[in-house]
PDB file of N, CA and C in Angstrom:
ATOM      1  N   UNK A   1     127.649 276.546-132.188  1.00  0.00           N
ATOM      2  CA  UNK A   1     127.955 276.566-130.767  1.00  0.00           C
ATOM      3  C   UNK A   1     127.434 275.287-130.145  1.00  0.00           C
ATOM      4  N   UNK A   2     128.003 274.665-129.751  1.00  0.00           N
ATOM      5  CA  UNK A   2     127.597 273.417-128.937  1.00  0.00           C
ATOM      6  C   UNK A   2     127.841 273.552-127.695  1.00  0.00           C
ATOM      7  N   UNK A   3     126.461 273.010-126.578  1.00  0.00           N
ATOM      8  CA  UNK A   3     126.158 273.595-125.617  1.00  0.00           C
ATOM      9  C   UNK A   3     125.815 271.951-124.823  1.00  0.00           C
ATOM     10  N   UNK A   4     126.466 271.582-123.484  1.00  0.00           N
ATOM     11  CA  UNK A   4     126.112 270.630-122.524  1.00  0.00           C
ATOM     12  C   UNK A   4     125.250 270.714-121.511  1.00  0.00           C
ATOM     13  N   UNK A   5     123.785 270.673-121.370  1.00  0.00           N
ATOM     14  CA  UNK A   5     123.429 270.724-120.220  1.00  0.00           C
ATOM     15  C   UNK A   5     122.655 269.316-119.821  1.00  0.00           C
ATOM     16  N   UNK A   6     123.500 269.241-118.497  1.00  0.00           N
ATOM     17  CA  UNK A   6     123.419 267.838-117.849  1.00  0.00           C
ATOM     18  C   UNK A   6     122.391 268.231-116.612  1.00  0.00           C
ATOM     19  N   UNK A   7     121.141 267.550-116.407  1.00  0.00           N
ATOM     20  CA  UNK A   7     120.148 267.511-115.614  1.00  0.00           C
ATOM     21  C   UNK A   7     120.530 266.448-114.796  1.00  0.00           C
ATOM     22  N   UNK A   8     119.611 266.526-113.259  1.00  0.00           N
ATOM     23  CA  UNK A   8     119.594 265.977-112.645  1.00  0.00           C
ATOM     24  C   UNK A   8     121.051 265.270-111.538  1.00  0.00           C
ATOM     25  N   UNK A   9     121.396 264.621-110.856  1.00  0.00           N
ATOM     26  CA  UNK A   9     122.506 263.826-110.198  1.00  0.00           C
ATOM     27  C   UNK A   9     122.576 262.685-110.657  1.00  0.00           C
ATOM     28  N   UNK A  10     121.693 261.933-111.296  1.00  0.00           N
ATOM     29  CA  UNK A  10     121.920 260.736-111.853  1.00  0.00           C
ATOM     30  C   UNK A  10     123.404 260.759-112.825  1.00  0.00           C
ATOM     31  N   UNK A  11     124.810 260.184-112.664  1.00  0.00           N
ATOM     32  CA  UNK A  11     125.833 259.781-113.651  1.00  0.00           C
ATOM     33  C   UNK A  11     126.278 261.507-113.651  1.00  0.00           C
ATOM     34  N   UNK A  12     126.040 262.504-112.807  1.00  0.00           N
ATOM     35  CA  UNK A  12     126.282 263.811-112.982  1.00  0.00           C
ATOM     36  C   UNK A  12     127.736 264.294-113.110  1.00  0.00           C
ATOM     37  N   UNK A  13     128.252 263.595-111.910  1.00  0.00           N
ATOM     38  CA  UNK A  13     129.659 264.142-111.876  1.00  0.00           C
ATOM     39  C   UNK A  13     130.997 263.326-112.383  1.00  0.00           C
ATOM     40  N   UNK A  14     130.341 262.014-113.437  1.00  0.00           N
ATOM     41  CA  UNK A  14     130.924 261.594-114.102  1.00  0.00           C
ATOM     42  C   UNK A  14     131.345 262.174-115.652  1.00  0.00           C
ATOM     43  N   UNK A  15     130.120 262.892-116.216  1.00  0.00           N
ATOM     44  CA  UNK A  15     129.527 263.461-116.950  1.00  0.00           C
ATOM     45  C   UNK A  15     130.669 264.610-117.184  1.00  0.00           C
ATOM     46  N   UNK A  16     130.086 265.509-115.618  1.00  0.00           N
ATOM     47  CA  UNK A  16     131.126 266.837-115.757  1.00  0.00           C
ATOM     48  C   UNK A  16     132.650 266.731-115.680  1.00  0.00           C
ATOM     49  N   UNK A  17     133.216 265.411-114.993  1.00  0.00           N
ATOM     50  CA  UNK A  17     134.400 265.344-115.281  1.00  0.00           C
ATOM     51  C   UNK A  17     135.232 264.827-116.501  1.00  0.00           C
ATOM     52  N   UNK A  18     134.100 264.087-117.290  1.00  0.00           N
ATOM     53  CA  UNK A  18     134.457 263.547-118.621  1.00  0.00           C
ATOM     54  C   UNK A  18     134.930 264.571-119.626  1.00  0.00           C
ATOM     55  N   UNK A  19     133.513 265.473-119.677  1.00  0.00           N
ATOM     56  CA  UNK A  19     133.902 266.864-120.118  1.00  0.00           C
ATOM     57  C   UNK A  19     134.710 267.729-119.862  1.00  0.00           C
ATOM     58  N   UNK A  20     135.282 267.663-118.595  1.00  0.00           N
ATOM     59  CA  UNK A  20     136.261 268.984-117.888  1.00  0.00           C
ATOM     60  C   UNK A  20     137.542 268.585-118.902  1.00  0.00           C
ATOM     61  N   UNK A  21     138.136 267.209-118.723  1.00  0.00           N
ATOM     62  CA  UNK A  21     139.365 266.453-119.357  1.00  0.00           C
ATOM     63  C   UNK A  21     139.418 266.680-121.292  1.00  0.00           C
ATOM     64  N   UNK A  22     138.301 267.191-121.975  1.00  0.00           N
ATOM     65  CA  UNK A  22     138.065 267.645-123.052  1.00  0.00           C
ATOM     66  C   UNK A  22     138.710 269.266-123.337  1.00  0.00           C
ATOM     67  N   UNK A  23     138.327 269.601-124.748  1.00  0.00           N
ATOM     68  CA  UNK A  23     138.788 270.735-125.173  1.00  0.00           C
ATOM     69  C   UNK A  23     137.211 271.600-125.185  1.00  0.00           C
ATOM     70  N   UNK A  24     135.897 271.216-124.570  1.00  0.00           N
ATOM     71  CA  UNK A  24     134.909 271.600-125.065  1.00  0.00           C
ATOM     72  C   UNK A  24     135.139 273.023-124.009  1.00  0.00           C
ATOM     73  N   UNK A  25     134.443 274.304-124.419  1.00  0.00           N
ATOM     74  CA  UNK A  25     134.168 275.333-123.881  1.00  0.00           C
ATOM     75  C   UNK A  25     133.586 275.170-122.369  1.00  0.00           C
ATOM     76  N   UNK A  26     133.996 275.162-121.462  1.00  0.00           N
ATOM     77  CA  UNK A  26     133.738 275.165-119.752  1.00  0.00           C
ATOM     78  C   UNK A  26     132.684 276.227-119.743  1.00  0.00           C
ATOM     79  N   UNK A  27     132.426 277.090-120.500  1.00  0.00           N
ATOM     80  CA  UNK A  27     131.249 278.020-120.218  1.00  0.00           C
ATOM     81  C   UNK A  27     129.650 277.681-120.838  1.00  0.00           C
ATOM     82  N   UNK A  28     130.082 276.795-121.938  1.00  0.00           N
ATOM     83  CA  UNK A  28     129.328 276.059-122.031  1.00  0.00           C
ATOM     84  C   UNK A  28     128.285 274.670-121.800  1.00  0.00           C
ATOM     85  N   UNK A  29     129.264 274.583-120.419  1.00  0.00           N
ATOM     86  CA  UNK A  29     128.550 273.512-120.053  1.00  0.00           C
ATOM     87  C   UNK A  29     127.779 273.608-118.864  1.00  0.00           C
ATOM     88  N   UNK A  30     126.492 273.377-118.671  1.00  0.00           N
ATOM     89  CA  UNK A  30     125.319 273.854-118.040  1.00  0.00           C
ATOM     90  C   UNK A  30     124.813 272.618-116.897  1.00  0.00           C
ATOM     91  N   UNK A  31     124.768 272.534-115.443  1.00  0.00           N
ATOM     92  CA  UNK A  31     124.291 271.450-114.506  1.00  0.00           C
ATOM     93  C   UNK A  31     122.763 272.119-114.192  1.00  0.00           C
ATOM     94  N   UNK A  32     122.029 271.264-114.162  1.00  0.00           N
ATOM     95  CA  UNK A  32     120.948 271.924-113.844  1.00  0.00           C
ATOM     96  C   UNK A  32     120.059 270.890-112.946  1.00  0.00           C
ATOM     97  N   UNK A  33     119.249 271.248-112.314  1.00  0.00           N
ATOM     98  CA  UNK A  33     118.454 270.314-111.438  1.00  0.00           C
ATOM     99  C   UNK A  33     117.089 269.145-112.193  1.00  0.00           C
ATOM    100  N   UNK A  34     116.963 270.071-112.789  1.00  0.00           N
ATOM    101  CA  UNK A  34     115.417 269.396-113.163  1.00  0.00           C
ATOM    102  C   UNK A  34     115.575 269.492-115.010  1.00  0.00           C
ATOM    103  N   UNK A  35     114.508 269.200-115.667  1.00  0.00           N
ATOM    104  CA  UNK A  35     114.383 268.736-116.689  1.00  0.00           C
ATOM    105  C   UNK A  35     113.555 270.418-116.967  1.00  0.00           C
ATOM    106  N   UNK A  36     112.517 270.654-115.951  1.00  0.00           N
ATOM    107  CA  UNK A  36     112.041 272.205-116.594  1.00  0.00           C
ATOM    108  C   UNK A  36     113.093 273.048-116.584  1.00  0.00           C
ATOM    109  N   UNK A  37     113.488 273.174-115.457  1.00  0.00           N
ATOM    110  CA  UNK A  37     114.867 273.942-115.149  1.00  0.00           C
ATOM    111  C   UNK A  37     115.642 273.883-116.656  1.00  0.00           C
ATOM    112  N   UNK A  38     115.840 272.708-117.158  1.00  0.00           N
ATOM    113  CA  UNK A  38     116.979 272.514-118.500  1.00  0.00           C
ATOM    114  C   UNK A  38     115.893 273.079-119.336  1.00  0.00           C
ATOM    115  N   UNK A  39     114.809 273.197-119.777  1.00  0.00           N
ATOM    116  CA  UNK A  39     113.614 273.774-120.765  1.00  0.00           C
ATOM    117  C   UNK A  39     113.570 275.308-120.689  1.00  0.00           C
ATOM    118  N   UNK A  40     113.847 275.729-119.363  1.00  0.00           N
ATOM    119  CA  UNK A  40     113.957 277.258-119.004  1.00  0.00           C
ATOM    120  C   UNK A  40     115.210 277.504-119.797  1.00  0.00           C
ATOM    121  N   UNK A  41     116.584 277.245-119.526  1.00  0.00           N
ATOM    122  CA  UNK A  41     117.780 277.458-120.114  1.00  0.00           C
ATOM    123  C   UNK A  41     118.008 277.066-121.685  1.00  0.00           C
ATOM    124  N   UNK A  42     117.068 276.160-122.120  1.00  0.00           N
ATOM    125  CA  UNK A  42     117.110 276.377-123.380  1.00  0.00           C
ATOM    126  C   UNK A  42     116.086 277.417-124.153  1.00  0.00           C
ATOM    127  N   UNK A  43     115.428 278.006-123.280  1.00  0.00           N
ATOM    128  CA  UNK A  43     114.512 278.531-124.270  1.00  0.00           C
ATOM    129  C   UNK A  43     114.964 279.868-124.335  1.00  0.00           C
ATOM    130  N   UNK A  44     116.642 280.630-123.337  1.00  0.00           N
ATOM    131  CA  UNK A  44     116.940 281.234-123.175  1.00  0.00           C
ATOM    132  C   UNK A  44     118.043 281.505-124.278  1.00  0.00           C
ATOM    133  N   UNK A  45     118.270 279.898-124.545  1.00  0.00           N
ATOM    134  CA  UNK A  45     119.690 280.291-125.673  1.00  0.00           C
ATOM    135  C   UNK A  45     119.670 279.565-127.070  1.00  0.00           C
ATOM    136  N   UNK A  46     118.356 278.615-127.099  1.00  0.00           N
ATOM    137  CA  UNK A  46     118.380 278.317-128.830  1.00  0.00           C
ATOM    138  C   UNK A  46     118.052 279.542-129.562  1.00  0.00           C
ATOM    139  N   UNK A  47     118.255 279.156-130.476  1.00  0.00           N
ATOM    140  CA  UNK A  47     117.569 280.523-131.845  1.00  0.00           C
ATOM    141  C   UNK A  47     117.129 278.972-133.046  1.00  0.00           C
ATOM    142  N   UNK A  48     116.655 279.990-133.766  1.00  0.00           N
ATOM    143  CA  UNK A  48     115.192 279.519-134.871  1.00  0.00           C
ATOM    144  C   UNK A  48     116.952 278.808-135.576  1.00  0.00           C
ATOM    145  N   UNK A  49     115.873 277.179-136.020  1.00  0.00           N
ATOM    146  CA  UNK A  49     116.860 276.287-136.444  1.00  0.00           C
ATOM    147  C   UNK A  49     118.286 275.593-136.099  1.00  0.00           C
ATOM    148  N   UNK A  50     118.248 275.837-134.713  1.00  0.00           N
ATOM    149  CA  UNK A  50     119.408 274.756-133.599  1.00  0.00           C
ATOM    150  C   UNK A  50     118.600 273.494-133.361  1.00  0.00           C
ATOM    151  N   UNK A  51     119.419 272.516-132.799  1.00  0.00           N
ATOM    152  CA  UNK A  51     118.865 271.545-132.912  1.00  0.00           C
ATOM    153  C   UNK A  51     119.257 271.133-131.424  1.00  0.00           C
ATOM    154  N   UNK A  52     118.739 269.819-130.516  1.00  0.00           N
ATOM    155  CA  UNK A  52     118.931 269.604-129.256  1.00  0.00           C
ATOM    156  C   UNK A  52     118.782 268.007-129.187  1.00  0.00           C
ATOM    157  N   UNK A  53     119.461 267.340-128.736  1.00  0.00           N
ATOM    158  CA  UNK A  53     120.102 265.896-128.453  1.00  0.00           C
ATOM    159  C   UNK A  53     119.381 265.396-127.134  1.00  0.00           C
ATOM    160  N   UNK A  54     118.880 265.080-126.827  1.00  0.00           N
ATOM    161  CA  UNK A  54     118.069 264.738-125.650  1.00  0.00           C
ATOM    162  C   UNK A  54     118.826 263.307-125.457  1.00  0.00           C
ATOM    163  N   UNK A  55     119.609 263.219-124.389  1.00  0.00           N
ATOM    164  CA  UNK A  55     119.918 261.571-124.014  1.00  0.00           C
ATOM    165  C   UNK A  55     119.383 261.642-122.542  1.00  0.00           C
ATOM    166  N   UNK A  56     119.080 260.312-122.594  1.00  0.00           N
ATOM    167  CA  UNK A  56     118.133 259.812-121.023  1.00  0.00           C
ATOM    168  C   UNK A  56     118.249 258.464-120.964  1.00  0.00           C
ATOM    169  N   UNK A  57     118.432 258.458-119.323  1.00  0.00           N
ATOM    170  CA  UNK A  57     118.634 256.618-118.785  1.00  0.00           C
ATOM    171  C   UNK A  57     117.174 256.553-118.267  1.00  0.00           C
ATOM    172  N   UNK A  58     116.213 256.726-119.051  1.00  0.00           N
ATOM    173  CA  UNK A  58     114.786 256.111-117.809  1.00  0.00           C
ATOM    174  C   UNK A  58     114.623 254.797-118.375  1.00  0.00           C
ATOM    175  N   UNK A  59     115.102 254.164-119.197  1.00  0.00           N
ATOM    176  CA  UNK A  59     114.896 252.906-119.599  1.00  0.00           C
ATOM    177  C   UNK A  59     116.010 252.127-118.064  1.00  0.00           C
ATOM    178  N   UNK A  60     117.324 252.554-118.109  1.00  0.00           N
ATOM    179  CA  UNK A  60     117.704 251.852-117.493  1.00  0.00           C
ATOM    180  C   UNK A  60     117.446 251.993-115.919  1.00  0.00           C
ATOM    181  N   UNK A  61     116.872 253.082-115.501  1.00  0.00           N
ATOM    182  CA  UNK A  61     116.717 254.320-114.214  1.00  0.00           C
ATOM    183  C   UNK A  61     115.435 252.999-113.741  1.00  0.00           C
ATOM    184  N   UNK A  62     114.278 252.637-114.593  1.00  0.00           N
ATOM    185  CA  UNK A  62     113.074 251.985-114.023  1.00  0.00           C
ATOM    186  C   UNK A  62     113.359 250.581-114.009  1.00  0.00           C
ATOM    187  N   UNK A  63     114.507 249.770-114.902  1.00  0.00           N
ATOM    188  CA  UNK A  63     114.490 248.568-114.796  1.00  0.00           C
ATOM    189  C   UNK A  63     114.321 247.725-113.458  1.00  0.00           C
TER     190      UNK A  63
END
């Protein structure tokens, strides 16, 4: 099951429309505010041995 959850407004609604134009599952894809907020929702739906992709602009966010 592959699962999108996009934190924060930063590049947000580029993000969700990139995805909408895809074949990926719309129920699967998750907006969330904060970074705990995204830690709450995953701890709700991994199980033992999923794995999680963490991408982040703070390199480019502080330049």
């Amino acid at each position: 099951l592959d699962v999108a959850v996009i934190v924060g407004e930063y590049n947000r609604d580029a993000l969700v429309e990139g995805i909408k134009k895809t074949s990926f599952n719309k129920e699967n894809l998750h907006v969330v505010a904060s970074f705990n907020e995204a830690q709450q929702l995953l701890s709700r739906i991994l199980s033992k041995g999923d794995t999680v992709l963490y991408e982040n602009d703070l390199p480019d966010t502080f330049k």
